[in-house]
N, C-alpha and C. Protein backbone atom coordinates (compact mmCIF):
# COMPACT_ATOMS: atom_id res chain seq x y z
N UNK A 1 -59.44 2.85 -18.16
CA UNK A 1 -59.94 4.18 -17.94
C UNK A 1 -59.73 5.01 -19.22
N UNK A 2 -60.69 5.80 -19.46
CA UNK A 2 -60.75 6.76 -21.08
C UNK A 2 -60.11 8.04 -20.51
N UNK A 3 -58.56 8.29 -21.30
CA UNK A 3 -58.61 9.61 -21.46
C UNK A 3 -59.59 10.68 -21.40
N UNK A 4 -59.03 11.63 -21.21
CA UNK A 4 -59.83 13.37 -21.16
C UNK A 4 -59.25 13.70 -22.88
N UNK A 5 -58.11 13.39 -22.88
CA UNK A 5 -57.58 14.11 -24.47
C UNK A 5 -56.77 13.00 -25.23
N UNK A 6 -56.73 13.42 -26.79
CA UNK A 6 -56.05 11.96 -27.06
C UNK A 6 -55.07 12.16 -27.61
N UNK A 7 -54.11 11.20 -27.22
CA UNK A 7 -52.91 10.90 -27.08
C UNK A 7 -51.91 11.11 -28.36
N UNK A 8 -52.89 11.80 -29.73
CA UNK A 8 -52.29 11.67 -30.76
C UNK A 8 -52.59 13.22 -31.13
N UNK A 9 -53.80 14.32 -31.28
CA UNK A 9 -53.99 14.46 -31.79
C UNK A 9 -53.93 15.71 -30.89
N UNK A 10 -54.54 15.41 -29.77
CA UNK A 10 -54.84 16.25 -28.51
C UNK A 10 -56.05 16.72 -27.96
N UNK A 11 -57.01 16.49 -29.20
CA UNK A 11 -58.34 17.10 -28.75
C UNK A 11 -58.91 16.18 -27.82
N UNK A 12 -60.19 16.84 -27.32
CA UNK A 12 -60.83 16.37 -26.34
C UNK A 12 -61.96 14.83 -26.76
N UNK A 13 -61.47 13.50 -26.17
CA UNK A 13 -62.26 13.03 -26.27
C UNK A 13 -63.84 12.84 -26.21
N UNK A 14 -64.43 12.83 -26.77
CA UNK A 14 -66.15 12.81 -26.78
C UNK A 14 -66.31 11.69 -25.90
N UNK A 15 -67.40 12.36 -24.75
CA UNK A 15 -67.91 10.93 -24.05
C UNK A 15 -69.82 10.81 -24.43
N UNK A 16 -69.92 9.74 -24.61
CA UNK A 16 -71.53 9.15 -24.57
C UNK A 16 -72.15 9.04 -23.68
N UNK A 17 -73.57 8.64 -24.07
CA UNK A 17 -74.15 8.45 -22.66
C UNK A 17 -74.53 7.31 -22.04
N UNK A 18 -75.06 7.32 -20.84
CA UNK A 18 -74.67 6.46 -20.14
C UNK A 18 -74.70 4.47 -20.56
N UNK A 19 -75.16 4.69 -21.83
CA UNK A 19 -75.48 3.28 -22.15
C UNK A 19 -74.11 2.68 -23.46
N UNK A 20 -73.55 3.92 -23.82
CA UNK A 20 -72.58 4.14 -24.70
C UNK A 20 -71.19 3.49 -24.20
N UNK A 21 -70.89 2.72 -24.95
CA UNK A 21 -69.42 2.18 -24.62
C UNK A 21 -68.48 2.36 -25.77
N UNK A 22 -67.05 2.66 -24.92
CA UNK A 22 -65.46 2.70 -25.75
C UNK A 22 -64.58 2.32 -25.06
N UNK A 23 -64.03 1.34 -26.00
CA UNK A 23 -62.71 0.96 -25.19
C UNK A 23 -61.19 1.18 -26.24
N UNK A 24 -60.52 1.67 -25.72
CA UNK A 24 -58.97 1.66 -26.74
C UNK A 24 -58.05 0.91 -25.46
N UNK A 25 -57.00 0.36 -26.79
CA UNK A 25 -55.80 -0.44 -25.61
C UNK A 25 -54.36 -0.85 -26.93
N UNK A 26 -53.98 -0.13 -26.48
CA UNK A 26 -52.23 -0.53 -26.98
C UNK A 26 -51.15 -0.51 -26.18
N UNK A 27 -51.27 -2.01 -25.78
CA UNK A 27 -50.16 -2.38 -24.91
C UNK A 27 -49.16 -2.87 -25.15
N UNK A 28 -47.80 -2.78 -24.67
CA UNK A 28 -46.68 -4.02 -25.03
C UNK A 28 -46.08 -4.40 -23.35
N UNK A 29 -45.70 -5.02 -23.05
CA UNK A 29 -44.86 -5.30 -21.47
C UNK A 29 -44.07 -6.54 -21.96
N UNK A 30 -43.08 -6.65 -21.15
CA UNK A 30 -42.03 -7.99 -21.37
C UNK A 30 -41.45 -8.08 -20.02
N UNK A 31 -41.01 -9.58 -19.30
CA UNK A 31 -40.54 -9.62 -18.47
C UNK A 31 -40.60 -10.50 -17.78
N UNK A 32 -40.29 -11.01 -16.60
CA UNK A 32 -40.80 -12.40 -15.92
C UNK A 32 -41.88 -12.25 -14.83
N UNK A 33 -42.61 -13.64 -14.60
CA UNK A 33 -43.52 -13.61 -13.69
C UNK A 33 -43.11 -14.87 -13.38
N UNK A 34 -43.12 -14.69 -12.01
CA UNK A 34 -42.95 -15.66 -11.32
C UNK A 34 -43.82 -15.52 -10.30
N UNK A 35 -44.25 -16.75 -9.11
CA UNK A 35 -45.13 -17.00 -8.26
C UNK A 35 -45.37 -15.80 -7.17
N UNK A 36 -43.81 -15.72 -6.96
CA UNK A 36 -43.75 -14.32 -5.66
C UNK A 36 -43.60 -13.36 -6.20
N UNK A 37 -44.00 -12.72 -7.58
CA UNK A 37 -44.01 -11.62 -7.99
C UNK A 37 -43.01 -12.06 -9.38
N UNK A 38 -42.80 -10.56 -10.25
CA UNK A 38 -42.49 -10.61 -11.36
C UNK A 38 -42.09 -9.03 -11.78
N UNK A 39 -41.84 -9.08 -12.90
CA UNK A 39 -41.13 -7.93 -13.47
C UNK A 39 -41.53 -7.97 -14.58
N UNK A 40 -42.06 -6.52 -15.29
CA UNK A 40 -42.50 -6.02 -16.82
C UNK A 40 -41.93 -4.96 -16.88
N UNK A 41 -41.96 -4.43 -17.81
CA UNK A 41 -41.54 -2.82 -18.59
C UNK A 41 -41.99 -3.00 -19.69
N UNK A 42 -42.25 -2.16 -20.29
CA UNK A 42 -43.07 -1.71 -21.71
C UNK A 42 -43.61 -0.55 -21.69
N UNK A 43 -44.71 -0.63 -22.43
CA UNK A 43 -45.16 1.42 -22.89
C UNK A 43 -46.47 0.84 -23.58
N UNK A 44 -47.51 1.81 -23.31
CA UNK A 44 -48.51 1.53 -24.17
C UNK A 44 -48.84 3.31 -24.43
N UNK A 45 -50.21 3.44 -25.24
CA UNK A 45 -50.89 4.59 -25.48
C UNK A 45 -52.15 4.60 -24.56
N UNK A 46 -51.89 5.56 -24.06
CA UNK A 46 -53.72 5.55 -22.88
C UNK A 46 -54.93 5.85 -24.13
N UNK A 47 -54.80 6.84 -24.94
CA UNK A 47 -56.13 6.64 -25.37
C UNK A 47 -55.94 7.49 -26.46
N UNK A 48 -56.81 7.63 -27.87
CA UNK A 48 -56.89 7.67 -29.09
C UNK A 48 -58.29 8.57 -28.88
N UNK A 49 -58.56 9.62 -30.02
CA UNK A 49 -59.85 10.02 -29.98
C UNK A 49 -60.26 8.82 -31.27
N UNK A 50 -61.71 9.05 -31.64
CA UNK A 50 -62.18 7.79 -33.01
C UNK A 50 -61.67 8.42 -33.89
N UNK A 51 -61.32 9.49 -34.40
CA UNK A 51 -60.74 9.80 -35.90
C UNK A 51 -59.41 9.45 -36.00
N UNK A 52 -58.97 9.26 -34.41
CA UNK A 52 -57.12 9.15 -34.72
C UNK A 52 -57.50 7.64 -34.82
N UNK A 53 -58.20 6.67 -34.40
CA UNK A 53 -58.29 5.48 -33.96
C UNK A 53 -58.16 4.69 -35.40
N UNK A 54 -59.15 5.18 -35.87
CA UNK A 54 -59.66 5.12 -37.65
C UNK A 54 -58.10 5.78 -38.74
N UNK A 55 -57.65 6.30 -38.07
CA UNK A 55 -56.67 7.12 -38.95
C UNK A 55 -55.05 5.51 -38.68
N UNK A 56 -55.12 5.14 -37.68
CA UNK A 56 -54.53 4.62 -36.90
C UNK A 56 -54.39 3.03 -37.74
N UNK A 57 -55.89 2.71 -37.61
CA UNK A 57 -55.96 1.84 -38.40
C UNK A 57 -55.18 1.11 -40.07
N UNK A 58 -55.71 2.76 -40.28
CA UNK A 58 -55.20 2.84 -42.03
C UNK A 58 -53.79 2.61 -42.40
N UNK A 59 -53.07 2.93 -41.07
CA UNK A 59 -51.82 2.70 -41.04
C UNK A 59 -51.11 1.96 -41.22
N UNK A 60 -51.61 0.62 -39.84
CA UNK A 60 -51.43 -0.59 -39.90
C UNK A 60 -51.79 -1.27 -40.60
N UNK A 61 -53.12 -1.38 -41.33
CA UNK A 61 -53.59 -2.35 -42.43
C UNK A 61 -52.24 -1.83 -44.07
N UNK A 62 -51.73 -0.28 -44.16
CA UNK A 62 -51.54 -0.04 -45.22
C UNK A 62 -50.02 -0.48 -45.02
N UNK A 63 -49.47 -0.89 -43.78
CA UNK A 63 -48.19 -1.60 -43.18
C UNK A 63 -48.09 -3.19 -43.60
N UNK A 64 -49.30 -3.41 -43.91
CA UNK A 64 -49.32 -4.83 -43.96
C UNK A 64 -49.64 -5.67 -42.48
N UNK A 65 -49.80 -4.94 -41.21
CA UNK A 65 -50.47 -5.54 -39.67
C UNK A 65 -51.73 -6.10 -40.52
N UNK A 66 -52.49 -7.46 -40.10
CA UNK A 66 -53.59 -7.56 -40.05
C UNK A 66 -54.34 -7.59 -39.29
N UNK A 67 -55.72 -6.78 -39.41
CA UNK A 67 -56.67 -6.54 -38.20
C UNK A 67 -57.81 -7.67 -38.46
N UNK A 68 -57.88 -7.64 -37.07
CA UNK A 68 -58.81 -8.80 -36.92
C UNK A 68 -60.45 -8.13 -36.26
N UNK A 69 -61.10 -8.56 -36.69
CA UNK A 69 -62.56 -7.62 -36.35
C UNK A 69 -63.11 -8.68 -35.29
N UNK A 70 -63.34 -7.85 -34.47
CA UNK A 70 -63.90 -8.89 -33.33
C UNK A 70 -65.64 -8.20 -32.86
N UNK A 71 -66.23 -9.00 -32.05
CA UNK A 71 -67.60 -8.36 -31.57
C UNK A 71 -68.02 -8.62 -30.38
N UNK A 72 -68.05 -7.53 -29.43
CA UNK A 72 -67.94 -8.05 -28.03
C UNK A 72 -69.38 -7.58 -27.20
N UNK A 73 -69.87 -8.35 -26.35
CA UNK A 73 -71.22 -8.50 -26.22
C UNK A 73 -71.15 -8.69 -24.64
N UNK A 74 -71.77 -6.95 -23.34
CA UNK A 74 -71.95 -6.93 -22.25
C UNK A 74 -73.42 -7.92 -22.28
């Protein structure tokens, strides 16, 4: 689900129209799973506007993270 505001910056995310797609996801969880259930904890970020996303980026690549470019096709 897309934020209303983003999580970094505060402004209001821009939404598109109806043929327009965005997805953001920064997750971490740790823990066990087992058959009858399981246990996680972690923290992620719900959502980024595109300038923090892009800003975000610069970060990690200038950290030395490498990004991997992917292309995803509904």
């Amino acid at each position: 689900m897309i934020a209303e505001f983003c999580d970094w910056c505060g402004k209001r995310i821009a939404t598109g129209d109806m043929y327009e797609t965005r997805e953001f996801r920064i997750l971490f969880s740790v823990g066990d799973s087992f058959p009858e259930g399981g246990y996680k904890k972690g923290w992620q970020v719900e959502d980024l506007c595109d300038d923090c996303v892009a800003n975000l980026r610069t970060l990690l690549e200038d950290a030395g993270i490498k990004i991997k470019p992917i292309e995803v096709d509904w």
